[in-house]
N, C-alpha and C. Protein backbone atom coordinates (compact mmCIF):
# COMPACT_ATOMS: atom_id res chain seq x y z
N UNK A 1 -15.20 35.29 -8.40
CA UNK A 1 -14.73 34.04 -8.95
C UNK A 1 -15.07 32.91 -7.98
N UNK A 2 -15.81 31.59 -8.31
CA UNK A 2 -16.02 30.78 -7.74
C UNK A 2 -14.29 29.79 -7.14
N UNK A 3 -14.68 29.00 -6.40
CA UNK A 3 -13.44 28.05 -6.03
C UNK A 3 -14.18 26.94 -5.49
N UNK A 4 -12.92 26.07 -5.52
CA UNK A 4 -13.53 24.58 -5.31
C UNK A 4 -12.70 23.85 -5.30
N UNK A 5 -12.76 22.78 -4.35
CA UNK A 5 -11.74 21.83 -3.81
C UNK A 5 -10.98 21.12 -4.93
N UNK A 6 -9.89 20.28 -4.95
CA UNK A 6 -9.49 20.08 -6.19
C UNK A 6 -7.98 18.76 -5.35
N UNK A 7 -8.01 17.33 -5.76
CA UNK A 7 -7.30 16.45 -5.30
C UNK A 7 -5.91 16.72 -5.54
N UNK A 8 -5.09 16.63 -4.63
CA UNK A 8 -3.94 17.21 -4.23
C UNK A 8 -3.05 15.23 -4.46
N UNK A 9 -1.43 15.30 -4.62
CA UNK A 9 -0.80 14.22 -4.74
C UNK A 9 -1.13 13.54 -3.23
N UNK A 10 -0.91 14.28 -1.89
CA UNK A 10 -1.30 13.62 -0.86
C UNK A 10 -2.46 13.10 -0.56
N UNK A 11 -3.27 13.23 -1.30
CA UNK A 11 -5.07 12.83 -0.98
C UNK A 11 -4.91 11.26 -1.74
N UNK A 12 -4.54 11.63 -3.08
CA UNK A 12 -4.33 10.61 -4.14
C UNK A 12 -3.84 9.46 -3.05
N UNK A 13 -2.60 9.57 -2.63
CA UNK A 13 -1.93 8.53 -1.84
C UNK A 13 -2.52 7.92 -0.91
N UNK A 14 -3.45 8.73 -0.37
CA UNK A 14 -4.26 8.09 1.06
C UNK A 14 -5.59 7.21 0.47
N UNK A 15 -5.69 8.14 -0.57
CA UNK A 15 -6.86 7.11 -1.39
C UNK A 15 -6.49 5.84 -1.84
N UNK A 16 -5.04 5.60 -2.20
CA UNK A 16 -4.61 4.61 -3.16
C UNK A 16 -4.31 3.58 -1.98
N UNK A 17 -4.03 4.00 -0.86
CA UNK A 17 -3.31 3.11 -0.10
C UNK A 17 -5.02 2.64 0.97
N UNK A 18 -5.89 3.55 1.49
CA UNK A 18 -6.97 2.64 1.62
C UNK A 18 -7.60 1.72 0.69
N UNK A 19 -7.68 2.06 -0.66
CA UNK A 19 -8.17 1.08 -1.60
C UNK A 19 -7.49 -0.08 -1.60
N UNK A 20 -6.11 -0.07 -1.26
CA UNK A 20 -5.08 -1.27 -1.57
C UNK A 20 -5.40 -2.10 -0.32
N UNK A 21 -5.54 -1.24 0.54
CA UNK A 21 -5.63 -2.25 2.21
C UNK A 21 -7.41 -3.03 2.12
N UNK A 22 -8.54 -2.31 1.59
CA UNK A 22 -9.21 -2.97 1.19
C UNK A 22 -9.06 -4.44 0.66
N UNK A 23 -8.09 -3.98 -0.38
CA UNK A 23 -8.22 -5.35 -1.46
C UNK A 23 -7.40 -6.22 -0.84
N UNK A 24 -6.60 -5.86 -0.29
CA UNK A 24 -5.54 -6.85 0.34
C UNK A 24 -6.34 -7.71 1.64
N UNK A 25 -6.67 -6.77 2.49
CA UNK A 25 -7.81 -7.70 3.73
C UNK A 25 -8.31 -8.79 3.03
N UNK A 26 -8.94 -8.72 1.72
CA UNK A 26 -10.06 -9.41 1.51
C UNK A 26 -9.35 -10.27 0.39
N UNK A 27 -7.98 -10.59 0.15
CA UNK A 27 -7.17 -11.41 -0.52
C UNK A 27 -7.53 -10.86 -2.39
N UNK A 28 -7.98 -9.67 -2.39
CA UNK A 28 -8.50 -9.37 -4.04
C UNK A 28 -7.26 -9.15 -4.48
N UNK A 29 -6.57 -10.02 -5.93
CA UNK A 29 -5.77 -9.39 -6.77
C UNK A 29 -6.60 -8.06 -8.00
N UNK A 30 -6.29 -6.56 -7.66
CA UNK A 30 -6.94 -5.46 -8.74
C UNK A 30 -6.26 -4.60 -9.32
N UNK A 31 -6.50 -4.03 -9.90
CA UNK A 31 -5.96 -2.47 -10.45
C UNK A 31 -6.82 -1.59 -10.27
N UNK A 32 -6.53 -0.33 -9.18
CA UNK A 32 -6.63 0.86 -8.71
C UNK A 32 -6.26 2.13 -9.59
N UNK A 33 -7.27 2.29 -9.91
CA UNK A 33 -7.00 3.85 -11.07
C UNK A 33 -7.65 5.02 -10.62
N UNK A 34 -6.88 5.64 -10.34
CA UNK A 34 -7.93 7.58 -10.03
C UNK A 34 -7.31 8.27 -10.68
N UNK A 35 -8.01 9.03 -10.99
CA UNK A 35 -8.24 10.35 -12.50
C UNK A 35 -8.80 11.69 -12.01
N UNK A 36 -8.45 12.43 -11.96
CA UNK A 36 -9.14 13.94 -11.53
C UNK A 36 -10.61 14.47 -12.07
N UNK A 37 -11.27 15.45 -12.40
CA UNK A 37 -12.52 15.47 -12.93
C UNK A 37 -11.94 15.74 -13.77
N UNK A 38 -11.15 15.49 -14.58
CA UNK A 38 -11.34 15.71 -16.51
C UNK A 38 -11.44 14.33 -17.34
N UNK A 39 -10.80 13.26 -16.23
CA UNK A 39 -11.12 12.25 -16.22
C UNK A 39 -9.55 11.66 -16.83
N UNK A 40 -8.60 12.51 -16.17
CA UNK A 40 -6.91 12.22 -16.77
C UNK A 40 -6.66 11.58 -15.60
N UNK A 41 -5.66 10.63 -15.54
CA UNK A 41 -5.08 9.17 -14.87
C UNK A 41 -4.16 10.51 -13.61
N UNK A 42 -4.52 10.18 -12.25
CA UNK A 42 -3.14 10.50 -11.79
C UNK A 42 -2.68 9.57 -10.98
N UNK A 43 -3.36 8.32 -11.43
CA UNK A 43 -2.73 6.83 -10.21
C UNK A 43 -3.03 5.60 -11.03
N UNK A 44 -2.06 4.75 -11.35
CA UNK A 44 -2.48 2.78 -11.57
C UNK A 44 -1.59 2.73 -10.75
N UNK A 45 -2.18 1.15 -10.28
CA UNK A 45 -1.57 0.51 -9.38
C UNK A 45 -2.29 -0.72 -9.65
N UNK A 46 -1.27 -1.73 -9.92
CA UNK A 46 -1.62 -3.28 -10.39
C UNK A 46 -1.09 -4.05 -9.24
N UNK A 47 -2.24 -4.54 -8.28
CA UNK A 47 -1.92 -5.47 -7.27
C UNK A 47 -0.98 -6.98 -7.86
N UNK A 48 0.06 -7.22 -7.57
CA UNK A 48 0.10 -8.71 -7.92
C UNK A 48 -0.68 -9.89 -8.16
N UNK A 49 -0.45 -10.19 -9.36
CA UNK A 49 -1.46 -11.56 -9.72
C UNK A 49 -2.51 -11.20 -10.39
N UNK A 50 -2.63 -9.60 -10.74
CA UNK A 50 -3.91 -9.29 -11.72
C UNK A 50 -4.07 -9.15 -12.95
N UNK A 51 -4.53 -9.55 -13.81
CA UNK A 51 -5.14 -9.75 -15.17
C UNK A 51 -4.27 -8.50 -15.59
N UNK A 52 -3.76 -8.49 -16.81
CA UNK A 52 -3.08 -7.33 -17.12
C UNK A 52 -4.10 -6.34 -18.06
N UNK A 53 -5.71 -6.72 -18.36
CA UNK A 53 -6.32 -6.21 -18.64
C UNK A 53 -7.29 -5.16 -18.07
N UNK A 54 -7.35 -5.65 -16.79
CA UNK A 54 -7.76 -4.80 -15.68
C UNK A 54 -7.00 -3.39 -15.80
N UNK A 55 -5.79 -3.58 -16.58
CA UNK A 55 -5.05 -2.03 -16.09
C UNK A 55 -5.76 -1.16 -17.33
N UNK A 56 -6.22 -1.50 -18.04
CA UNK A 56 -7.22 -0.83 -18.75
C UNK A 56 -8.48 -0.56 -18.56
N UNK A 57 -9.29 -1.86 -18.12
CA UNK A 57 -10.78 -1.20 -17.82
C UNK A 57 -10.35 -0.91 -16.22
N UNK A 58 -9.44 -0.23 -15.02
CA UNK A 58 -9.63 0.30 -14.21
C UNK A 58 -9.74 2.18 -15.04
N UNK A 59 -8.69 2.68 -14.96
CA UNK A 59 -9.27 3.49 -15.70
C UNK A 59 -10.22 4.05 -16.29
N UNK A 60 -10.90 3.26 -17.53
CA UNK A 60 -11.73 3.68 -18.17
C UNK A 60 -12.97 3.58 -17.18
N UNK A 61 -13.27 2.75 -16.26
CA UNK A 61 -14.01 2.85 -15.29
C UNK A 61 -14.32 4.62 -14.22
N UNK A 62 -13.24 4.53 -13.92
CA UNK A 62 -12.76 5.83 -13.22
C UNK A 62 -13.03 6.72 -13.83
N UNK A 63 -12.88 7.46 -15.64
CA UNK A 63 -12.97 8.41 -16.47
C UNK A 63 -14.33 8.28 -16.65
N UNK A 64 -15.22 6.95 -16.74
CA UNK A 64 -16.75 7.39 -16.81
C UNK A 64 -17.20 7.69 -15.52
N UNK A 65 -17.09 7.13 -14.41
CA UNK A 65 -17.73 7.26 -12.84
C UNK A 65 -17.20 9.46 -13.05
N UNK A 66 -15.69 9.78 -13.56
CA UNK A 66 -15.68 11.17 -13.63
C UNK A 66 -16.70 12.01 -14.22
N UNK A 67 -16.26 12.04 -15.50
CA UNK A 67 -16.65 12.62 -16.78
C UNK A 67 -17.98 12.66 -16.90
N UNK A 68 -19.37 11.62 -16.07
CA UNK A 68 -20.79 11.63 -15.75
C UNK A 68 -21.00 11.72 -14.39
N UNK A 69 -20.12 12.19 -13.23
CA UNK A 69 -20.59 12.60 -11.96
C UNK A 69 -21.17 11.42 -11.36
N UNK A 70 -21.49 10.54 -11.89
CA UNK A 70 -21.73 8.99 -11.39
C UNK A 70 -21.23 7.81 -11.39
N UNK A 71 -21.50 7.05 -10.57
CA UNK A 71 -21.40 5.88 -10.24
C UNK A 71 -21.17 4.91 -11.78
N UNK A 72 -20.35 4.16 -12.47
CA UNK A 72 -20.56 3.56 -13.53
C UNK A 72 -21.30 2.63 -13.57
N UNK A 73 -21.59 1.84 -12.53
CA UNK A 73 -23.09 1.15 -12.80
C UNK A 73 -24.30 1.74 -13.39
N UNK A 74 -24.26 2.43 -13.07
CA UNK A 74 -25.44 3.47 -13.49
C UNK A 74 -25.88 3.43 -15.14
N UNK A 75 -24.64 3.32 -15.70
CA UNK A 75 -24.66 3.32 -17.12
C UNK A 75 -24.98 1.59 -17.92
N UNK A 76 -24.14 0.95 -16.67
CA UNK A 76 -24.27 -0.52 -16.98
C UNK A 76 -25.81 -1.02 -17.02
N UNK A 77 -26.34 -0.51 -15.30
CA UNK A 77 -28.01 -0.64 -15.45
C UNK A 77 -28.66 -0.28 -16.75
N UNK A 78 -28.01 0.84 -17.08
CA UNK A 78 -29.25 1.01 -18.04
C UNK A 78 -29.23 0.65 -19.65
N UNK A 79 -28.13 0.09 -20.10
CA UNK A 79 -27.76 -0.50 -21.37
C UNK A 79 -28.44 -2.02 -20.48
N UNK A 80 -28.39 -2.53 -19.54
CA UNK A 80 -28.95 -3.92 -19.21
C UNK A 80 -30.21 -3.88 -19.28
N UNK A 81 -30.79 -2.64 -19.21
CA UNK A 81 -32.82 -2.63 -19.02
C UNK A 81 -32.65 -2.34 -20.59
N UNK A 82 -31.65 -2.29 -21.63
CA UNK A 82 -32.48 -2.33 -22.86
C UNK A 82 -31.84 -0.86 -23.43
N UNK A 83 -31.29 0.16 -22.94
CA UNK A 83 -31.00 1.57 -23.64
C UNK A 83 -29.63 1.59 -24.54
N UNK A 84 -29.77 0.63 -25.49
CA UNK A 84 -28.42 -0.03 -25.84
C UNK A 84 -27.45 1.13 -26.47
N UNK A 85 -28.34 2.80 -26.74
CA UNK A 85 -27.66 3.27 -27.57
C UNK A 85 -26.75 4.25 -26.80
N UNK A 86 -26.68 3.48 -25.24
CA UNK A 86 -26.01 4.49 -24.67
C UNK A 86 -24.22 4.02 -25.01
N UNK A 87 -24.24 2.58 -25.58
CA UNK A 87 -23.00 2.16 -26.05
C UNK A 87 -22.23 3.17 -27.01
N UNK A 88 -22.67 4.00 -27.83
CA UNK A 88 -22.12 4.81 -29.11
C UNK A 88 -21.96 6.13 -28.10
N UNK A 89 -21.81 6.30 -26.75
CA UNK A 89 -21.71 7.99 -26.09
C UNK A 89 -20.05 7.78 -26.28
N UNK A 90 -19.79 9.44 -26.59
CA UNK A 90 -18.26 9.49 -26.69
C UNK A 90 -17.78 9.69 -25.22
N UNK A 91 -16.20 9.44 -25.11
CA UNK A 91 -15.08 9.12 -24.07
C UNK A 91 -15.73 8.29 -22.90
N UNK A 92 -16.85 7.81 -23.56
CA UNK A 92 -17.05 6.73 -21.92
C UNK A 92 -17.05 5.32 -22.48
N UNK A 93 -16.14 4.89 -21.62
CA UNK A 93 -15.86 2.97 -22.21
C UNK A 93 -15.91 2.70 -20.99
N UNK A 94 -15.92 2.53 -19.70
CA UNK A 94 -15.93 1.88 -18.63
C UNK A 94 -17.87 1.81 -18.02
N UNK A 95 -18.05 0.94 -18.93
CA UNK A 95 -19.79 1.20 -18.47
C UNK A 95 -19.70 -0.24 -17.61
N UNK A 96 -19.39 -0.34 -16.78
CA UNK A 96 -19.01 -1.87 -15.86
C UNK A 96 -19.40 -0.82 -14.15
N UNK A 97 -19.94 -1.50 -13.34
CA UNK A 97 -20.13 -1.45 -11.75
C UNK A 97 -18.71 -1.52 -11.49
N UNK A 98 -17.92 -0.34 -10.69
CA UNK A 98 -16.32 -0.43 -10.46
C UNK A 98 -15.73 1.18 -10.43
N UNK A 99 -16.54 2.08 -10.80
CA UNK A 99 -15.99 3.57 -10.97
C UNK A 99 -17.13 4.33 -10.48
N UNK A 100 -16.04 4.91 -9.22
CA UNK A 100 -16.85 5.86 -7.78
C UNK A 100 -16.95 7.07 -8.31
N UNK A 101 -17.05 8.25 -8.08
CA UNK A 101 -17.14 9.53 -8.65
C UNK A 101 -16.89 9.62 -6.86
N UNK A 102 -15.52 10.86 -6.74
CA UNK A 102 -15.08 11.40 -5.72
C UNK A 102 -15.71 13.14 -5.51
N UNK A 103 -16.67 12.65 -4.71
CA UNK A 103 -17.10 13.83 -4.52
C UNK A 103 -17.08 14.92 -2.71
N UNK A 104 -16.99 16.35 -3.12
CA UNK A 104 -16.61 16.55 -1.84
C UNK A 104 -17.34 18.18 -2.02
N UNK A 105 -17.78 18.56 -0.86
CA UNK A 105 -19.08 19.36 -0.57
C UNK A 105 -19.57 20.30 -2.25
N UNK A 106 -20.64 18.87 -2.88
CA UNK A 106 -21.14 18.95 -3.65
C UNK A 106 -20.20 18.98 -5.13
N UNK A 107 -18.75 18.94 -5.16
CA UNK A 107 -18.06 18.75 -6.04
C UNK A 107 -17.28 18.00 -6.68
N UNK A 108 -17.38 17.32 -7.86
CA UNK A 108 -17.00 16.71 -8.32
C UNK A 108 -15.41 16.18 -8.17
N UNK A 109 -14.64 15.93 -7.66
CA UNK A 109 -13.15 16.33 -7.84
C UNK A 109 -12.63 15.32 -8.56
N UNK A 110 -12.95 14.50 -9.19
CA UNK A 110 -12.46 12.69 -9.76
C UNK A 110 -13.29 11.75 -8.97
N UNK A 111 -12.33 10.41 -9.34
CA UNK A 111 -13.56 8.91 -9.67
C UNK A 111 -11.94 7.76 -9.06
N UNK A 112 -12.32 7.12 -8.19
CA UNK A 112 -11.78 5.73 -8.73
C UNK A 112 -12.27 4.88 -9.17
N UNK A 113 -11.49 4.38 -10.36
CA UNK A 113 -11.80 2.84 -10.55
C UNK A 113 -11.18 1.67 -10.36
N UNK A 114 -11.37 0.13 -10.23
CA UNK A 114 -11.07 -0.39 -9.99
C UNK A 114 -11.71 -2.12 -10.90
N UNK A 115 -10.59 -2.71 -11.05
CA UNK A 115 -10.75 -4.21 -11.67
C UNK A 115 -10.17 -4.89 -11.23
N UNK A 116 -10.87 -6.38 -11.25
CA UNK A 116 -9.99 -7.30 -10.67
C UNK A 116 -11.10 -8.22 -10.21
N UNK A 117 -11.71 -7.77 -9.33
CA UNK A 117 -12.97 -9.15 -8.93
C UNK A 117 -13.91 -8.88 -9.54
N UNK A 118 -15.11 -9.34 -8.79
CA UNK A 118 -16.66 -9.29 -8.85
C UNK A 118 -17.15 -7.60 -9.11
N UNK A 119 -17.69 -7.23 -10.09
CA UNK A 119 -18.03 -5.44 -10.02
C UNK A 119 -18.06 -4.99 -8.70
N UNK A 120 -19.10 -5.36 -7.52
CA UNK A 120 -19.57 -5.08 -6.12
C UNK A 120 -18.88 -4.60 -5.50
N UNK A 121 -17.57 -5.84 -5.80
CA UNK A 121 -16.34 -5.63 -4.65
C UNK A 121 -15.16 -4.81 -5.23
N UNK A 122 -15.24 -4.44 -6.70
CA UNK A 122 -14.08 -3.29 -7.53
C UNK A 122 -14.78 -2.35 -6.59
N UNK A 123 -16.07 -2.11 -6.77
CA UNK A 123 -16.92 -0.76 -6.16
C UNK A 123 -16.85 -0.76 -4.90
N UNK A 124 -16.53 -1.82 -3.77
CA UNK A 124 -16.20 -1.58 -2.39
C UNK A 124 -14.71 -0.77 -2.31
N UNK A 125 -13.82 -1.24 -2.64
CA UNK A 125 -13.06 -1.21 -2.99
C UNK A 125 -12.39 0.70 -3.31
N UNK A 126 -13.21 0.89 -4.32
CA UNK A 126 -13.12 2.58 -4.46
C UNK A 126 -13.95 2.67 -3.51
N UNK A 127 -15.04 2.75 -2.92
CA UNK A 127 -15.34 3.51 -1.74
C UNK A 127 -14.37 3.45 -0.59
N UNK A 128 -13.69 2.16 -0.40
CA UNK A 128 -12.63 2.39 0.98
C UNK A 128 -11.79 3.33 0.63
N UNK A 129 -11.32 3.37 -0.50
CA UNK A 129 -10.40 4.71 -1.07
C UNK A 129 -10.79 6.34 -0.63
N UNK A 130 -12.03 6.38 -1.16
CA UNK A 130 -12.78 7.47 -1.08
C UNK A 130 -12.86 7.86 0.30
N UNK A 131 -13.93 7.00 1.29
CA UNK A 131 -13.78 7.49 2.44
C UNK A 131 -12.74 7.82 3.41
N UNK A 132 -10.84 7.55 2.64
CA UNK A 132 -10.01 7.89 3.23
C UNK A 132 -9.97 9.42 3.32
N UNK A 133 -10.73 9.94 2.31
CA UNK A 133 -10.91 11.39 2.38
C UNK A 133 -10.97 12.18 3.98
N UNK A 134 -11.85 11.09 4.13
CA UNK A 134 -12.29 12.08 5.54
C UNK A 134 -13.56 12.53 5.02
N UNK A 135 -14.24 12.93 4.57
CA UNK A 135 -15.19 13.60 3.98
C UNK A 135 -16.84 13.69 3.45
């Protein structure tokens, strides 16, 4: 039987709380969402002062960066060069730059996402999370 690492409530927390110290250094009001690889919610967190819509596309951000092992830009690039029919793929709505895919020796384990500023800086943002891993 194979095995494989798998995000624990304490990882979640260390992730949520580097992502937050990110956004906070850099004065960003966001919403912080991580989801496991099935691409189910096990964190929001709505910084003060943020769009109450963000608490939706963080998420859905996070469940596509999961659910495709990539980066959600990825998807954004390529509906922008023209592949428009990637709009009709089922359970992915977060096709926006903002959802990391958390990965750890070669495995998938979940995604944060994140809304609130500029895509670049949602996506800095989950990486400060991520690299709280250690990993």
């Amino acid at each position: 039987m194979n095995t494989r690492p798998f995000l624990t409530l304490a990882d979640v927390k260390r992730m949520a709380g580097a992502a937050e110290a990110e956004a906070v250094a850099h004065s960003w009001s966001v919403t912080i969402a991580i989801v496991d690889d099935g691409g189910h919610l096990l964190w929001l967190q709505r910084l003060d002062g943020t769009a109450p819509i963000s608490a939706h596309i963080a998420p859905a951000k996070a469940r596509t960066a999961a659910l495709g092992r990539r980066e959600s830009r990825i998807y954004e690039e390529m509906i922008n060069q023209g592949r428009t029919s990637f709009l009709s793929v089922p359970e992915i709505e977060g096709l926006l730059e903002g959802g990391v895919p958390i990965t750890v020796d070669g495995h998938c384990l979940g995604a944060i996402g994140v809304s609130g500023v500029k895509s670049a800086e949602d996506a800095q943002i989950a990486k400060a999370g991520i690299a709280a891993l250690g990993g």
